[in-house]
C-alpha atoms as a PDB file:
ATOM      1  CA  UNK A   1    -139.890 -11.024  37.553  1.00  0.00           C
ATOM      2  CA  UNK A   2    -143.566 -10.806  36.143  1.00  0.00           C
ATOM      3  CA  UNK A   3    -144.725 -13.504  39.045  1.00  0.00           C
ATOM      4  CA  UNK A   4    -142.992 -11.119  41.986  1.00  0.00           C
ATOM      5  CA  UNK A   5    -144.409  -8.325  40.551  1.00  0.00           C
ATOM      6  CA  UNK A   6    -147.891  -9.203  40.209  1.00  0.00           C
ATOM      7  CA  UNK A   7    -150.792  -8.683  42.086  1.00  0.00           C
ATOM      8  CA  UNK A   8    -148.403  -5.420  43.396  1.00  0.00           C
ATOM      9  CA  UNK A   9    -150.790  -1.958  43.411  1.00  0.00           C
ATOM     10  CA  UNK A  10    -148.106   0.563  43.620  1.00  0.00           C
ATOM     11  CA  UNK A  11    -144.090  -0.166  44.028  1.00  0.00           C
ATOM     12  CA  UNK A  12    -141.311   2.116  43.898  1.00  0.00           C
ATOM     13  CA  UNK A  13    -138.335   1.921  41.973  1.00  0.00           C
ATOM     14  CA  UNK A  14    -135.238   3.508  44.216  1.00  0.00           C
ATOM     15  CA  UNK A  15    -131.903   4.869  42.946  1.00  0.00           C
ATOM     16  CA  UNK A  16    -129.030   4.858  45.294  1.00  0.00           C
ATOM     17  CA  UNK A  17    -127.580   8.553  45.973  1.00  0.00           C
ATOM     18  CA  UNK A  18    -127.344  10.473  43.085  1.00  0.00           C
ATOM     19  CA  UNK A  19    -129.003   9.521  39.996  1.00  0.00           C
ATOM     20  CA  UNK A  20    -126.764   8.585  36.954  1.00  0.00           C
ATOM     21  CA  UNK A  21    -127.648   8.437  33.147  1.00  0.00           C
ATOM     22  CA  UNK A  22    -127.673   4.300  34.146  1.00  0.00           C
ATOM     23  CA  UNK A  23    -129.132   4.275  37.041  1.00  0.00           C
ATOM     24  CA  UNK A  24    -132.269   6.633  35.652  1.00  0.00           C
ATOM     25  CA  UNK A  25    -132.939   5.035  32.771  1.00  0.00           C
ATOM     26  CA  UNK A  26    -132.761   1.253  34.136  1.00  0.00           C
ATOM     27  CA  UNK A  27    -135.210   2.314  36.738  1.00  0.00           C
ATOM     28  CA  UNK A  28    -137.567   4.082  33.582  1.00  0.00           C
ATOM     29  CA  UNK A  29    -137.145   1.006  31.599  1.00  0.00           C
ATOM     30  CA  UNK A  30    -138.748  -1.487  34.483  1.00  0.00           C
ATOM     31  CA  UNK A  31    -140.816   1.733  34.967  1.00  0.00           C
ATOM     32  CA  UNK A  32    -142.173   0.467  31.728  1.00  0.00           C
ATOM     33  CA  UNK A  33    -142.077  -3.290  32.085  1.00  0.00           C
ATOM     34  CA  UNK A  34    -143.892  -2.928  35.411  1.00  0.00           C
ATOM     35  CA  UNK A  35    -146.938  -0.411  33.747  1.00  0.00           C
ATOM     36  CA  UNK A  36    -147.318  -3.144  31.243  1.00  0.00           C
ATOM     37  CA  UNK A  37    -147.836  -5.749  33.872  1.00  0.00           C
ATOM     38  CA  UNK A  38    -150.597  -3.655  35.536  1.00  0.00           C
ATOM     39  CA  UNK A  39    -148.167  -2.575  38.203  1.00  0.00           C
ATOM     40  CA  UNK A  40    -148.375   1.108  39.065  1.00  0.00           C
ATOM     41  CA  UNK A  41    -144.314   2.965  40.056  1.00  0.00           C
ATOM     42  CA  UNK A  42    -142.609   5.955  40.884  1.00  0.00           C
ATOM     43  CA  UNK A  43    -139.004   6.095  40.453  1.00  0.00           C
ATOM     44  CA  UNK A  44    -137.126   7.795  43.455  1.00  0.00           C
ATOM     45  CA  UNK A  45    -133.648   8.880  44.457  1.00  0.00           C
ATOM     46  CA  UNK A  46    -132.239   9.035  47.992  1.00  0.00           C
ATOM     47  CA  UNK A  47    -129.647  11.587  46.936  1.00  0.00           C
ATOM     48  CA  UNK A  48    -129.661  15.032  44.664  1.00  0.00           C
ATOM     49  CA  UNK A  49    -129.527  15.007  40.939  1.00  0.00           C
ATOM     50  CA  UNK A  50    -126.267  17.597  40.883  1.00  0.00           C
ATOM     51  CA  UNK A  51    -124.509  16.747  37.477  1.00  0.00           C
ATOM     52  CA  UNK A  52    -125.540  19.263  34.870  1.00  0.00           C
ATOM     53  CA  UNK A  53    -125.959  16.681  31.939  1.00  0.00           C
ATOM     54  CA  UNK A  54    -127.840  14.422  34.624  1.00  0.00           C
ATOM     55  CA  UNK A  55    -130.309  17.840  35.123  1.00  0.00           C
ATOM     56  CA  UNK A  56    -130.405  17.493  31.079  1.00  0.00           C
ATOM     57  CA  UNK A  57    -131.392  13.793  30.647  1.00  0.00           C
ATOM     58  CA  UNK A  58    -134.059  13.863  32.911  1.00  0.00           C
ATOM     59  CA  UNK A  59    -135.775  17.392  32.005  1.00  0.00           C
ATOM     60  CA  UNK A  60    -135.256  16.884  27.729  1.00  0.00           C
ATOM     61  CA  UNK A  61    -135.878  13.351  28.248  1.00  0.00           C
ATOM     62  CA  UNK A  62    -139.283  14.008  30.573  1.00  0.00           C
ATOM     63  CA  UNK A  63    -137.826  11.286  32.999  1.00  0.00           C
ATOM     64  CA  UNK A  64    -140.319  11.103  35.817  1.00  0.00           C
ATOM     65  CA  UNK A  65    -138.173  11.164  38.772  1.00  0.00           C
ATOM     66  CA  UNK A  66    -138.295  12.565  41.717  1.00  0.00           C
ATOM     67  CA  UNK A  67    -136.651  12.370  45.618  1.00  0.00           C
ATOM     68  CA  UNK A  68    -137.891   9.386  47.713  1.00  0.00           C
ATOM     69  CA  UNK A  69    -139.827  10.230  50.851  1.00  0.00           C
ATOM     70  CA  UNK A  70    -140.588   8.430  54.095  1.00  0.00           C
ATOM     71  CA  UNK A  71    -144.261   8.117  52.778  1.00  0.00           C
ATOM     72  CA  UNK A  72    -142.897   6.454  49.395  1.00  0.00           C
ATOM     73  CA  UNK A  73    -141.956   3.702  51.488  1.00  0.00           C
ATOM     74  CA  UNK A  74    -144.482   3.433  53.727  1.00  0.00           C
ATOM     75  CA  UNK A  75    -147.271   3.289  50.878  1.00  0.00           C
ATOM     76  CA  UNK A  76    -145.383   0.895  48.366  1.00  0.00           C
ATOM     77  CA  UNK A  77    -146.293  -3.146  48.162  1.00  0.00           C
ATOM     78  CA  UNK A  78    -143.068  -3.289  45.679  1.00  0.00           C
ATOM     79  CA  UNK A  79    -139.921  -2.128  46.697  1.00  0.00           C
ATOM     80  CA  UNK A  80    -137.095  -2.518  43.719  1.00  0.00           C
ATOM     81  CA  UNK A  81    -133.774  -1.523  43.061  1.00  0.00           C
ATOM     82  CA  UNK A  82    -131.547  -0.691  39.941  1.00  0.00           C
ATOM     83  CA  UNK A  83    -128.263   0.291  39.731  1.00  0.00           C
ATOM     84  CA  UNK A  84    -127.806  -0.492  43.293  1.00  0.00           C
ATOM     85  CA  UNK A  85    -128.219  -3.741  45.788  1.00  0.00           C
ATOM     86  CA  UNK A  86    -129.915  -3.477  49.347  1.00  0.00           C
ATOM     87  CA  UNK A  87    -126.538  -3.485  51.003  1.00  0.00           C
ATOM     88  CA  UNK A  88    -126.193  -0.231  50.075  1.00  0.00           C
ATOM     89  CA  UNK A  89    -129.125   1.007  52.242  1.00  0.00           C
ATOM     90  CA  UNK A  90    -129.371   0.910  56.149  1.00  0.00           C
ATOM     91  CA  UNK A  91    -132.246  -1.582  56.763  1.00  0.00           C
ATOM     92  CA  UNK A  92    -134.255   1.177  58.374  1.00  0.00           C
ATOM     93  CA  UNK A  93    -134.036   3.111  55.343  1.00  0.00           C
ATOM     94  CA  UNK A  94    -135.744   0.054  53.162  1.00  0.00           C
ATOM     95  CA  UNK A  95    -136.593  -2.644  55.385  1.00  0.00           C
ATOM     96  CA  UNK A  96    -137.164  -4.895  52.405  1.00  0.00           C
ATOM     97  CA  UNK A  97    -136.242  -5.132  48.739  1.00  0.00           C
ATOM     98  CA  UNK A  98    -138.391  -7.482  46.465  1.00  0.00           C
ATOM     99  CA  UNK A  99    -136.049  -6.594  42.851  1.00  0.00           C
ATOM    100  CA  UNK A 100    -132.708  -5.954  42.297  1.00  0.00           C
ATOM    101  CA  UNK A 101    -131.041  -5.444  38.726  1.00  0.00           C
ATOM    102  CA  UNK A 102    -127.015  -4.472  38.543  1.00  0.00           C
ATOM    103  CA  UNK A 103    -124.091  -4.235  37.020  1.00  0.00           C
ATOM    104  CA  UNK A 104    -121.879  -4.506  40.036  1.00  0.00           C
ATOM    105  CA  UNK A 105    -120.532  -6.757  41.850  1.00  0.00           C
ATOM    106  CA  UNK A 106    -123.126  -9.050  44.618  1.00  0.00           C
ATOM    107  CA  UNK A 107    -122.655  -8.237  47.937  1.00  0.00           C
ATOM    108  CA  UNK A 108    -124.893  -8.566  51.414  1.00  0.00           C
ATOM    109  CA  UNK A 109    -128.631  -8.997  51.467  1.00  0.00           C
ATOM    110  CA  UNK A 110    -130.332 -10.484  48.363  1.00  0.00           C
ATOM    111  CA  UNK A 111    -134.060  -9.898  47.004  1.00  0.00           C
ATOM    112  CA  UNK A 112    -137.338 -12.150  45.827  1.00  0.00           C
ATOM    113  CA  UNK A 113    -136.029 -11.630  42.404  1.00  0.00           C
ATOM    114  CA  UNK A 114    -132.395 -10.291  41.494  1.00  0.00           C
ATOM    115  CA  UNK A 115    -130.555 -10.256  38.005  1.00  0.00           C
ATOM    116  CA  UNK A 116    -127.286  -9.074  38.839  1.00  0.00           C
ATOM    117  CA  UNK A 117    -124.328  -9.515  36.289  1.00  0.00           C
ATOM    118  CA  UNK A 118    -120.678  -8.113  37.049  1.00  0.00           C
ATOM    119  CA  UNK A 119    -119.858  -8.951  33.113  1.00  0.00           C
ATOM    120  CA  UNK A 120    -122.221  -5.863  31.753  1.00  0.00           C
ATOM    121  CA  UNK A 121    -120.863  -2.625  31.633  1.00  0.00           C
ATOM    122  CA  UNK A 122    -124.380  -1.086  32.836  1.00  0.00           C
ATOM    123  CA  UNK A 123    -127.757  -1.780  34.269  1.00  0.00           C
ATOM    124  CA  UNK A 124    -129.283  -0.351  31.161  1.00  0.00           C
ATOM    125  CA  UNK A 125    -128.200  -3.290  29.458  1.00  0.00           C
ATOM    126  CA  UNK A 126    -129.976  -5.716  31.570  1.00  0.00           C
ATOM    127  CA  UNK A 127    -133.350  -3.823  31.354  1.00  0.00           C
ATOM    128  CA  UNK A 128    -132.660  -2.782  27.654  1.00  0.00           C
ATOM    129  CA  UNK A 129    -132.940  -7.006  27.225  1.00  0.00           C
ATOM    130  CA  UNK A 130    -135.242  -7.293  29.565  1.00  0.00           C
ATOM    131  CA  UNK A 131    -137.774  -4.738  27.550  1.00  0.00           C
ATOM    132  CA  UNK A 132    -137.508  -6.136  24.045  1.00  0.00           C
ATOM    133  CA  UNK A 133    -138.357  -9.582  26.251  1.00  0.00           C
ATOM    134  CA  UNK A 134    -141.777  -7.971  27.829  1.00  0.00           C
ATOM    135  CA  UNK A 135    -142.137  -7.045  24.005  1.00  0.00           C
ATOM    136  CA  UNK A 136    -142.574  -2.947  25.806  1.00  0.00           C
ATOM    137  CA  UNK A 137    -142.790  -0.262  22.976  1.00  0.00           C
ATOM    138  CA  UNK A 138    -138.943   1.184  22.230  1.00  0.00           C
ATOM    139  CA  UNK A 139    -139.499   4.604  22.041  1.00  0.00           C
ATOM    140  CA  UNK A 140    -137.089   7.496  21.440  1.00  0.00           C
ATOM    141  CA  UNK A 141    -136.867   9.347  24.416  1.00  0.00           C
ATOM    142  CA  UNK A 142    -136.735   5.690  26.848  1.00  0.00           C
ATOM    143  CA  UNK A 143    -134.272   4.434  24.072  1.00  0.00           C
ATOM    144  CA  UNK A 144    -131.820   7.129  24.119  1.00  0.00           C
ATOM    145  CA  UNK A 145    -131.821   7.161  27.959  1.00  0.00           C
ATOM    146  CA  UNK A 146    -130.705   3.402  27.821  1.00  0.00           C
ATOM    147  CA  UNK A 147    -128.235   4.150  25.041  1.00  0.00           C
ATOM    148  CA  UNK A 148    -126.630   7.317  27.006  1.00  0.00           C
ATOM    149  CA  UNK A 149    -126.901   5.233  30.172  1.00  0.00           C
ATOM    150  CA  UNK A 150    -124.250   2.089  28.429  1.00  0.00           C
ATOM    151  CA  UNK A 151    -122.752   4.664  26.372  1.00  0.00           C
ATOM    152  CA  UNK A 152    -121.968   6.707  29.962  1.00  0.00           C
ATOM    153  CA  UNK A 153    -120.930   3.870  32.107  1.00  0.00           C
ATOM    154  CA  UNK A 154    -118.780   2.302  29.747  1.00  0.00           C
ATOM    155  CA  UNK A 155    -116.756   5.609  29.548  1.00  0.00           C
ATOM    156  CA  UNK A 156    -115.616   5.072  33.102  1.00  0.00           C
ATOM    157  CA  UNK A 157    -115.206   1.253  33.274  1.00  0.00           C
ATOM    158  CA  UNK A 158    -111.998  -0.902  32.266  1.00  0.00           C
ATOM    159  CA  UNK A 159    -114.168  -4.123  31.563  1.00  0.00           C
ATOM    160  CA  UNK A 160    -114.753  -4.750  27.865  1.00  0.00           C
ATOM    161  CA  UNK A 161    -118.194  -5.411  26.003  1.00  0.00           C
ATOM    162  CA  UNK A 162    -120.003  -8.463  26.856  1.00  0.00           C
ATOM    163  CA  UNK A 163    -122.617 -10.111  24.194  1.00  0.00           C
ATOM    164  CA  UNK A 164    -125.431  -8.035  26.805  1.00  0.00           C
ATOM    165  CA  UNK A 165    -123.929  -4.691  25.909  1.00  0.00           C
ATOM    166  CA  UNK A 166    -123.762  -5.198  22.243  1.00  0.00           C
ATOM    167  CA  UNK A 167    -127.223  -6.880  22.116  1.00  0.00           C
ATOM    168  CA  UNK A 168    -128.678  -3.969  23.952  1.00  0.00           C
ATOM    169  CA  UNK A 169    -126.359  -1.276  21.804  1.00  0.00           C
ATOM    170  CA  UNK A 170    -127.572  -3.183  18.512  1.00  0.00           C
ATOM    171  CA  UNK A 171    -131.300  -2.433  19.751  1.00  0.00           C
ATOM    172  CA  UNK A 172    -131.126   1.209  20.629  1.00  0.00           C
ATOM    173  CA  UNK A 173    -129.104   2.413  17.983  1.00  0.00           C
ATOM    174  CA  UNK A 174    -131.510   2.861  15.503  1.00  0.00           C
ATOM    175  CA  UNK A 175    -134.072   4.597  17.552  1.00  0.00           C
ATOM    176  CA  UNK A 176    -131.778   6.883  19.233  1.00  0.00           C
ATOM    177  CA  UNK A 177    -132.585  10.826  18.896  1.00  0.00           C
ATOM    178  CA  UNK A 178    -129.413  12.425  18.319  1.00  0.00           C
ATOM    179  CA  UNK A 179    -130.471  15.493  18.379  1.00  0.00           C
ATOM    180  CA  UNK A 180    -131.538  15.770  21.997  1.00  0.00           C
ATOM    181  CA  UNK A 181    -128.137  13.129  23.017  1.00  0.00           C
ATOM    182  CA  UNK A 182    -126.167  16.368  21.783  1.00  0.00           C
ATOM    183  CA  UNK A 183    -128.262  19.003  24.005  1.00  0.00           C
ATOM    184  CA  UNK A 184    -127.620  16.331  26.628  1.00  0.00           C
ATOM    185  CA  UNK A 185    -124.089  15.421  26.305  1.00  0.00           C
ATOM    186  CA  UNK A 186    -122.898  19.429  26.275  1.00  0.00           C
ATOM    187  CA  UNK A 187    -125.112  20.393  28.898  1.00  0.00           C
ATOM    188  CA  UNK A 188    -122.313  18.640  30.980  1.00  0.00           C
ATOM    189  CA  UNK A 189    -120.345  22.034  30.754  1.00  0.00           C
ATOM    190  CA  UNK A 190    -122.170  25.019  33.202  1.00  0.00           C
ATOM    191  CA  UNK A 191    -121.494  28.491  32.731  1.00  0.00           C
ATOM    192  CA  UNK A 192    -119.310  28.400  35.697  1.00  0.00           C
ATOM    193  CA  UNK A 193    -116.774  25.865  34.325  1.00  0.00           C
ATOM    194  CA  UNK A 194    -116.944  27.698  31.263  1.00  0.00           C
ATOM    195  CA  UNK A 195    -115.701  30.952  32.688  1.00  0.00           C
ATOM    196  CA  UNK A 196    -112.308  28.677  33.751  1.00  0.00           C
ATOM    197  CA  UNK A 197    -111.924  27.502  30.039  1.00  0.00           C
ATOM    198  CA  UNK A 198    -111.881  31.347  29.467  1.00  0.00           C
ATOM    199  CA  UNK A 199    -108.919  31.970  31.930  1.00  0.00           C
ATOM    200  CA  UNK A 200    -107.022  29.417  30.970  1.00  0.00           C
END
């Protein structure tokens, strides 16, 4: 990873569609690994960030995301991807892809660099190992965007732990801030779903 990434002035760090709690903190944690490497990145999104609990992560969480543009393409010497694999973009959309970290599946084009690993139950798994690795500082807020991120994906997903997942869980745990998971985790209810509880 470090040898694709360096001598690279500015790359971007793409989510497919629209962003999950996985998906945004994977792409903050090589956010991270990249700064340390001298490697300037923005993290961008193709889609909308529509979930209200999404909305929450990034804005309690100060996630610095933001929608990709034609420019952000144009002006970026690193191109990676998390969350997601090139396939899932029409080549004239990203004409190249230099890093890819998943959780799904491998299918189509491949990258320079790629960890991709079917077994974990998230990307934020991968970088969570990935960061302790670089030896990047753990804080709070990028540790309990990891932790939600597992914590999330594993809620939807009928594969069981691997050694990744509960490496990565045993790391955050401790420097998770509960408090703000809670704001996060009951933002997922908007004022308009709440009127229906009401009815019912």
């Amino acid at each position: 990873l470090r040898s694709v990434a360096r001598g690279r002035s500015h790359g971007i760090i793409v989510i497919y569609g629209n962003p999950d709690p996985d998906s945004l903190a994977s792409a903050w944690a090589l956010q991270r690994i990249l700064w340390k490497w001298s490697t300037r990145s923005s993290i961008v999104y193709t889609g909308e960030i529509g979930r209200p609990e999404n909305q929450a992560l990034v804005e309690f969480l100060r996630i610095p995301a933001t929608r990709m543009r034609a420019a952000d393409v144009e002006r970026a010497d690193l191109i990676a991807l998390v969350d997601a694999q090139p396939s899932f973009f029409a080549p004239s959309l990203l004409p190249r892809v230099d890093i890819v970290f998943d959780h799904h599946p491998r299918v189509g084009r491949s990258a320079q660099f790629s960890d991709i690993r079917p077994a974990c139950l998230a990307a934020s798994s991968i970088l969570t190992e990935y960061l302790h690795s670089a030896r990047c500082r753990l804080d709070r807020r990028i540790a309990t965007a990891l932790y939600y991120g597992i914590v999330t994906d594993a809620r939807h997903s009928a594969k069981t732990r691997s050694p990744a997942d509960a490496e990565a869980l045993r790391l955050l745990e401790g420097r998770v801030d509960r408090r703000v998971l809670r704001r996060i985790e009951c933002s997922s209810y908007s004022l308009g779903r709440l009127e229906y509880f009401a009815i019912a």
